[in-house]
Protein backbone atom coordinates (compact mmCIF):
# COMPACT_ATOMS: atom_id res chain seq x y z
CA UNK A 1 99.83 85.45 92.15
CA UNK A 2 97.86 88.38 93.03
CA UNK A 3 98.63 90.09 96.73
CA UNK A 4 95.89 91.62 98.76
CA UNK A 5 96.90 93.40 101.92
CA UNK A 6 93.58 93.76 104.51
CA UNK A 7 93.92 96.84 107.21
CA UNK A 8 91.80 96.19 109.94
CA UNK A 9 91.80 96.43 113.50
CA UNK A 10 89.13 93.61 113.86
CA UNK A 11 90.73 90.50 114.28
CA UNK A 12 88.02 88.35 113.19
CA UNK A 13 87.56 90.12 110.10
CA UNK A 14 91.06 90.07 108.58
CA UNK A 15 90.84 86.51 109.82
CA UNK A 16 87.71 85.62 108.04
CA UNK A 17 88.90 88.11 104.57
CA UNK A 18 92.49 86.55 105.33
CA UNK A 19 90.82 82.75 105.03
CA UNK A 20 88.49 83.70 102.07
CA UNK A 21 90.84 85.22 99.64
CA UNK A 22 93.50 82.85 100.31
CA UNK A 23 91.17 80.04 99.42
CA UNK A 24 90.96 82.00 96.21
CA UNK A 25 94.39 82.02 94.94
CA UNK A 26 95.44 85.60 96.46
CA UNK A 27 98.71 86.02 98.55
CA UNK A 28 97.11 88.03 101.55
CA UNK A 29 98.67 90.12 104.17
CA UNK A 30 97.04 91.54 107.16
CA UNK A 31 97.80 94.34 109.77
CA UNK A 32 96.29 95.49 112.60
CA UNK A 33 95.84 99.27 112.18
CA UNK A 34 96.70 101.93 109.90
CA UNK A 35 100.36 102.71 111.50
CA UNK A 36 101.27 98.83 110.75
CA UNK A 37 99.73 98.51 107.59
CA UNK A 38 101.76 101.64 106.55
CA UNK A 39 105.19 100.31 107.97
CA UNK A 40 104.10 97.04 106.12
CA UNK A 41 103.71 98.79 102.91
CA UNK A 42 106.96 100.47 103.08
CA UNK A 43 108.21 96.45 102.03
CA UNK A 44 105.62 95.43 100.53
CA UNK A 45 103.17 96.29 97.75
CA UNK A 46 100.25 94.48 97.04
CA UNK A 47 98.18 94.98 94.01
CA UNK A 48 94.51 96.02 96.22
CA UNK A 49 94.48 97.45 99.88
CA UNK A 50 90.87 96.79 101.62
CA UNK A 51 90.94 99.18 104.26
CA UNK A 52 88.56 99.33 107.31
CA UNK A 53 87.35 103.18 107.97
CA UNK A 54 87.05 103.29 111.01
CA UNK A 55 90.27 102.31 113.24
CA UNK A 56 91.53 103.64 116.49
CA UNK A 57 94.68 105.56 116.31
CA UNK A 58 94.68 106.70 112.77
CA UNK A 59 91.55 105.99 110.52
CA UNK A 60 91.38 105.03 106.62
CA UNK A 61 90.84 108.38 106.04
CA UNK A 62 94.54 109.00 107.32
CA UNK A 63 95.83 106.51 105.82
CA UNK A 64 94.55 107.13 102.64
CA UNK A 65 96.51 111.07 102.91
CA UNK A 66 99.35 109.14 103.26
CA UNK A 67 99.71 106.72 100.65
CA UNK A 68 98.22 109.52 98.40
CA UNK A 69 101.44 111.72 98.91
CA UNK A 70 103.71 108.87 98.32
CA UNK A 71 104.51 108.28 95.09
CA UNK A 72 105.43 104.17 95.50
CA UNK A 73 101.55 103.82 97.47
CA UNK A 74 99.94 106.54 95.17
CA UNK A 75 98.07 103.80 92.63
CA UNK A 76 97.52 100.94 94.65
CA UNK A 77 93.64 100.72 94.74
CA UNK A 78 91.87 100.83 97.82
CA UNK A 79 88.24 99.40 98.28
CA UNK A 80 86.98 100.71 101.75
CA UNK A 81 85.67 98.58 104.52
CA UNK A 82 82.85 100.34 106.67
CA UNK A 83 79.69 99.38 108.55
CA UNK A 84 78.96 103.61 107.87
CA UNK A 85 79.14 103.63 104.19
CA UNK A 86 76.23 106.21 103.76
CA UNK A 87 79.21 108.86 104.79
CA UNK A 88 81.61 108.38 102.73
CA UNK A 89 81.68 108.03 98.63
CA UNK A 90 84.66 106.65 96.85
CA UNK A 91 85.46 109.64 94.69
CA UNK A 92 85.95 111.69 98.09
CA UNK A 93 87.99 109.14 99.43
CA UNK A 94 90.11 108.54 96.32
CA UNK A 95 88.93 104.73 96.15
CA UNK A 96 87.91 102.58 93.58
CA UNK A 97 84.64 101.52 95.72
CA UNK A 98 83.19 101.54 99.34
CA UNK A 99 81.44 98.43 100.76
CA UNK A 100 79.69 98.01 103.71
CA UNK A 101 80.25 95.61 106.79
CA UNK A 102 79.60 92.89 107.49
CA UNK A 103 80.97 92.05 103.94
CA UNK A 104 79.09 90.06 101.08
CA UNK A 105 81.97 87.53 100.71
CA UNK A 106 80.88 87.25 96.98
CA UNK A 107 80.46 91.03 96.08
CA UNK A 108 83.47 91.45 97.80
CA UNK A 109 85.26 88.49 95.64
CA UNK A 110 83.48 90.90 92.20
CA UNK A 111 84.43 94.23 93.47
CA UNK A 112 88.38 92.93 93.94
CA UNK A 113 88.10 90.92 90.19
CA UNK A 114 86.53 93.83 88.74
CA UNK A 115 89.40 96.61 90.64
CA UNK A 116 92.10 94.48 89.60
CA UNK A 117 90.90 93.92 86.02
CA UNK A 118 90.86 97.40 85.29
CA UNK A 119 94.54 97.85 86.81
CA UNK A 120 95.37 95.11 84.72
CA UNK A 121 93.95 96.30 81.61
CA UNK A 122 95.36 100.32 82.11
CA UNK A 123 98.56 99.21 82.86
């Protein structure tokens, strides 16, 4: 089975994301902020991140640094969650896409297909 991990300090979104995939076939982990979702990741490694942007304490954008000098994190992809998506792209970010909030539940379900397709298929 495919893991997802969602990093977002909304609770009803990685709730609702959480619910969706899950009733899709993905194992799906969830944390609370950028700090968790790193210590998580230091366990685990799922094969997609969707990471909010905009987070108290430490942002996607830090995140992102972070896994990006680690070579275990390094080429997970990450599709960012934001409700400002007109400032970011994904090639700045080092992401494989950028979607805006609230989420489209079924671009969101082709974005993560499509993502980890490609993996699948470089790999």
């Amino acid at each position: 089975m495919r893991s997802i991990m969602i990093i977002d300090d909304d609770v009803d979104t990685r709730r609702g994301l959480r619910e969706f995939l899950m009733g899709k076939g993905f194992v799906v982990y969830t944390a609370r902020d950028g700090p968790h979702g790193l210590s998580m990741l230091e366990r685990l490694l799922p094969d997609l991140i969707l990471l909010d942007y905009k987070m108290p304490v430490m942002d996607g954008k830090q995140v992102l640094a972070v896994m990006r000098r680690t070579p275990a994190l390094e080429s997970i992809p990450v599709i960012i969650l934001s409700a400002a998506t007109r400032e970011w792209s994904g090639a700045h970010l080092e992401v494989v896409e950028v979607m805006s909030k609230p989420i489209d539940l079924d671009l969101l379900l082709d974005a993560v297909n499509r993502v980890l397709a490609s993996y699948d298929a470089a790999s």
